[in-house]
Protein backbone atom coordinates (compact mmCIF):
# COMPACT_ATOMS: atom_id res chain seq x y z
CA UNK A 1 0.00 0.00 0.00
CA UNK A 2 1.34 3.27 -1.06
CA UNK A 3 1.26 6.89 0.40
CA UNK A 4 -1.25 7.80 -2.16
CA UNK A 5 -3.43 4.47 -1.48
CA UNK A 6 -3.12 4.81 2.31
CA UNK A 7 -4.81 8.54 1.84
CA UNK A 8 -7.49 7.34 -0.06
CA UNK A 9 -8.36 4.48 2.13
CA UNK A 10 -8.65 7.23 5.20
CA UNK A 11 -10.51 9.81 3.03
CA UNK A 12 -13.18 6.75 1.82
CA UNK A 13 -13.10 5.34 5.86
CA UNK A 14 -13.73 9.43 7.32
CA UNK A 15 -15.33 10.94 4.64
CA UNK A 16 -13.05 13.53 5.18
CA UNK A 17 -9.28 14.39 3.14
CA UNK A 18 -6.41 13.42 5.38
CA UNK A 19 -5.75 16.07 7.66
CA UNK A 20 -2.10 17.73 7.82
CA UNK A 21 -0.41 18.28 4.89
CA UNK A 22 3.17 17.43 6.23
CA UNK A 23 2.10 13.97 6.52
CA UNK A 24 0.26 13.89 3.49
CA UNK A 25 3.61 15.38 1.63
CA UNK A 26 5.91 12.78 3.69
CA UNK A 27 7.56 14.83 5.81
CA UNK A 28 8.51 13.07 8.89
CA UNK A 29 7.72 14.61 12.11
CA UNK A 30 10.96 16.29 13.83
CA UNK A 31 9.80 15.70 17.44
CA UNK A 32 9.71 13.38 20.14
CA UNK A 33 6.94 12.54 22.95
CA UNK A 34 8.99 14.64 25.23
CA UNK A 35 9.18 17.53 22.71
CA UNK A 36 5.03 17.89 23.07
CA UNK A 37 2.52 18.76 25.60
CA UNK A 38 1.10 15.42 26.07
CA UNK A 39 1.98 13.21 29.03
CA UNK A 40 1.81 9.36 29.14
CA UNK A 41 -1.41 8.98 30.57
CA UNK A 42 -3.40 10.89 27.50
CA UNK A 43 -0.98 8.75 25.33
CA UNK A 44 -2.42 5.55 27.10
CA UNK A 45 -6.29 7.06 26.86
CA UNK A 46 -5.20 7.49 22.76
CA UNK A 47 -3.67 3.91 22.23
CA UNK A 48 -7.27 2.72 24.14
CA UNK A 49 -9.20 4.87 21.75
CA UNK A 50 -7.00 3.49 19.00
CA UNK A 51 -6.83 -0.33 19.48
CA UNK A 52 -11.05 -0.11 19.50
CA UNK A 53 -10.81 1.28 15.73
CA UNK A 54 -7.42 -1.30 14.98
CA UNK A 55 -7.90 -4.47 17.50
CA UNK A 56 -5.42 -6.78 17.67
CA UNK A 57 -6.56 -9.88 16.58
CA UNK A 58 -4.92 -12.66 14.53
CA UNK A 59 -2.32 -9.62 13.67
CA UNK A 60 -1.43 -6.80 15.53
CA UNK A 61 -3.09 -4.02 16.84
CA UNK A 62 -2.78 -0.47 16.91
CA UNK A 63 -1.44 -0.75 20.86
CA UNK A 64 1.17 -3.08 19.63
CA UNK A 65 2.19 0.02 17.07
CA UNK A 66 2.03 2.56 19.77
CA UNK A 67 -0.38 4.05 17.78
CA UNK A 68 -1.26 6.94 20.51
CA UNK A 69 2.35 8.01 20.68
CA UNK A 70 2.43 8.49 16.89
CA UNK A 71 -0.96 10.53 17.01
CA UNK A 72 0.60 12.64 20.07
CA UNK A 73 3.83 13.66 17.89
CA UNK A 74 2.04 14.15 14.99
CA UNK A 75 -0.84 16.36 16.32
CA UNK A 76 1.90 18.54 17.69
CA UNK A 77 4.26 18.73 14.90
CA UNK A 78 1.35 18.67 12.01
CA UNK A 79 -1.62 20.01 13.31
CA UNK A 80 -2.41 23.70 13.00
CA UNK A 81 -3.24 25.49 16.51
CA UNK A 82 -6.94 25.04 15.49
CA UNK A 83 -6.61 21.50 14.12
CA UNK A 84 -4.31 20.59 18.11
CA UNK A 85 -7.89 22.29 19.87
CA UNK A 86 -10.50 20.44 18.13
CA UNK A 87 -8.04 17.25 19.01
CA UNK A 88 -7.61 18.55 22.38
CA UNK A 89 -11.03 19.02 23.02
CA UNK A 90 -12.22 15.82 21.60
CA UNK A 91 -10.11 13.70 23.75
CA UNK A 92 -12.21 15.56 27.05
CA UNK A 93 -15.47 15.28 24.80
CA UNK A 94 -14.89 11.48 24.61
CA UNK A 95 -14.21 11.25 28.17
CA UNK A 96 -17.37 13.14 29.34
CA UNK A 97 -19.40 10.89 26.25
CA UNK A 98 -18.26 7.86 27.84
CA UNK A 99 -19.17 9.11 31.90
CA UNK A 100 -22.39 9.85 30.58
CA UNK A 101 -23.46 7.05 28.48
CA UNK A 102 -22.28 4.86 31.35
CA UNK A 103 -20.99 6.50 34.21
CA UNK A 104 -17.69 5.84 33.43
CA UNK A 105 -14.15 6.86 32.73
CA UNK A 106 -13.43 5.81 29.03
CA UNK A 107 -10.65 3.52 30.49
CA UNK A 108 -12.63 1.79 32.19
CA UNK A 109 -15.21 0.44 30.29
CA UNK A 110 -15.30 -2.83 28.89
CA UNK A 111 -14.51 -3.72 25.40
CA UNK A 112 -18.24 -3.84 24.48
CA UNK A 113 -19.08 0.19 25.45
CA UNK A 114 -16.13 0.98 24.31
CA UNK A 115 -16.91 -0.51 20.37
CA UNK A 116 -20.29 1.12 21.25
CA UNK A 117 -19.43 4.56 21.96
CA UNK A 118 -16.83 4.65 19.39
CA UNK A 119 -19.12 3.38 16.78
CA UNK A 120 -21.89 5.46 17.72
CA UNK A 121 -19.27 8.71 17.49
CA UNK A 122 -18.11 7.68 13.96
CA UNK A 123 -21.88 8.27 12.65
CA UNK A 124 -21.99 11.58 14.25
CA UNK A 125 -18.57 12.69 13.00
CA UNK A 126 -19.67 11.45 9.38
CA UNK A 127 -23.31 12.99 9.85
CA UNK A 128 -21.47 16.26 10.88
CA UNK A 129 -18.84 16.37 8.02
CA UNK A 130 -21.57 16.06 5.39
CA UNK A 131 -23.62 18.72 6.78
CA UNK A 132 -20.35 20.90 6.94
CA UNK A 133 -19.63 19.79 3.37
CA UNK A 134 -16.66 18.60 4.15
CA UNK A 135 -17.47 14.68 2.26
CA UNK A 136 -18.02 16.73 -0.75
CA UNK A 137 -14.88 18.55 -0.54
CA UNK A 138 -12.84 15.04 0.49
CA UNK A 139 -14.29 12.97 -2.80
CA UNK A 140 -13.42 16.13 -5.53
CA UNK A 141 -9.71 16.10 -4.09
CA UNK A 142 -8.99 13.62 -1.35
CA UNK A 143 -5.31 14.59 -1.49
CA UNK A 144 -5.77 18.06 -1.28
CA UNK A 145 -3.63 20.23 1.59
CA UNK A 146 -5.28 20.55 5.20
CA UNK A 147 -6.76 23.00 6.57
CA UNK A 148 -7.79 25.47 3.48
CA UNK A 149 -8.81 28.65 5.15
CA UNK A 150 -12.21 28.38 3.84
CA UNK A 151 -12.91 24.71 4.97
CA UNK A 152 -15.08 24.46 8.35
CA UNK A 153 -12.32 22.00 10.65
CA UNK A 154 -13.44 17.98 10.92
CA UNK A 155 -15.39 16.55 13.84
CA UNK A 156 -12.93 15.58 16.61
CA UNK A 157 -13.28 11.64 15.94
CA UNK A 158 -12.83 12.14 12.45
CA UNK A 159 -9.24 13.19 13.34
CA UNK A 160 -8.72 10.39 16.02
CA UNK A 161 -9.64 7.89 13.38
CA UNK A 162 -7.59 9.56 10.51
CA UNK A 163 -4.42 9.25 12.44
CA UNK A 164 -5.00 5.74 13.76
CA UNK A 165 -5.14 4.78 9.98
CA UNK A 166 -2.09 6.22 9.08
CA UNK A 167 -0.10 5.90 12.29
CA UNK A 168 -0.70 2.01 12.32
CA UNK A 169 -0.34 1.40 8.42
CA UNK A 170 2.61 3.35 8.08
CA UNK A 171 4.50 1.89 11.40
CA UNK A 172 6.40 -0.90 11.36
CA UNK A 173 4.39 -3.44 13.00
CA UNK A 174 1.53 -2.00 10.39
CA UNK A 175 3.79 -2.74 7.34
CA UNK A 176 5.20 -5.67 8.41
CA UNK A 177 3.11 -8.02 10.44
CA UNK A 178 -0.60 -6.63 8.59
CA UNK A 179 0.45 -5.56 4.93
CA UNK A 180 2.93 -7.90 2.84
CA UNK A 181 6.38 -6.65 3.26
CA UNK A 182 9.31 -7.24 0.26
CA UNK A 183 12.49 -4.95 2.05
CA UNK A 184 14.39 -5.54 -1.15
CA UNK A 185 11.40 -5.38 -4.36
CA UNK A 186 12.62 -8.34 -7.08
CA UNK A 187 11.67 -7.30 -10.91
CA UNK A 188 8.28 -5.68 -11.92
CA UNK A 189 5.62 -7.96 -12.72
CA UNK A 190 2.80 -6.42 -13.12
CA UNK A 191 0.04 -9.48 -13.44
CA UNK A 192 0.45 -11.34 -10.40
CA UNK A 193 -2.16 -13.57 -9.56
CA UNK A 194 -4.76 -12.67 -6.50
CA UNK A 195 -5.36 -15.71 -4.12
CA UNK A 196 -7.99 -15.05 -2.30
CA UNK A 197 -7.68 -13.39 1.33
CA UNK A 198 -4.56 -11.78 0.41
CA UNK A 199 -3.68 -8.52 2.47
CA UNK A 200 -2.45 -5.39 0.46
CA UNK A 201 0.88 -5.10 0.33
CA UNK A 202 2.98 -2.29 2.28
CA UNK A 203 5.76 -1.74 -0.62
């Protein structure tokens, strides 16, 4: 799976265009975890919210990728200052979803609410991005830079889904254990038989 696959996967998955165009243009990130405002805990609360939308299952998960440390580094190297508040704000928004809906931290509910919740904010992110236009905008160009001036900004989950997507498929656990992996490519063929249950591959 290419860079250019990957971003269409996440547009088609959000209905929104891949937000942050440093990623999008594949330029790497020049901080660490200790470089942003985000401690460990809100790390842990991001891999949670991360391995619901990734599980680990016969492959690895989005935990097993570290997935909320890569969303942390990236949201503070990537993200415009409005882009980091919606984030920001989301991760509280989750939080006081989750006590609501069951009286509960989001860490501590079980798998079950937690597939729930998360499933029932994906609808509402996608409901809110088409009334903001924003599908439209993501199917005429979903490679297009983030954020044009004009655009109105994503719903929060939209951007916590986004960046599990492209954390996990473009670590190494992600391109290695899920996708098909060839570290050296051989000679182009360019008819190779599909068997069946075949996973894309990462190169």
């Amino acid at each position: 799976m290419n860079r250019r696959d990957l971003l269409k996967l996440i547009t088609t998955a959000t209905g929104v265009a891949f937000v942050g165009s440093a990623m999008a243009y594949d330029i790497r990130p020049s901080v660490s975890l200790k470089d942003t405002d985000f401690s460990k805990d809100e790390v842990t609360f991001l891999n949670e919210i991360a391995e619901v939308i990734i599980p680990r299952t016969a492959t690895p998960g989005a935990k097993d990728a570290n997935v909320g440390e890569i969303m942390a580094i990236l949201v503070s190297d990537c993200y415009t200052q409005d882009l980091q508040k919606v984030f920001r704000e989301g991760m509280t928004t989750l939080d006081n979803e989750a006590r609501q809906a069951q009286g509960k931290d989001f860490l501590l509910l079980s798998k079950t609410d937690k597939q729930a919740l998360l499933s029932r904010l994906d609808k509402e992110a996608k409901q809110a991005n088409t009334a903001s236009g924003l599908d439209d905008m993501a199917m005429a160009s979903p490679n297009s830079r983030w954020p044009d001036s004009k655009k109105p900004l994503p719903h929060y989950f939209s951007l916590f889904k986004q960046l599990t997507l492209f954390g996990f498929f473009t670590s190494e656990v992600g391109g290695t254990k899920v996708l098909r992996y060839v570290p050296v490519p051989g000679k182009y063929d360019g008819n190779i038989d599909y068997k069946k249950g075949q996973t894309a591959w990462a190169t």
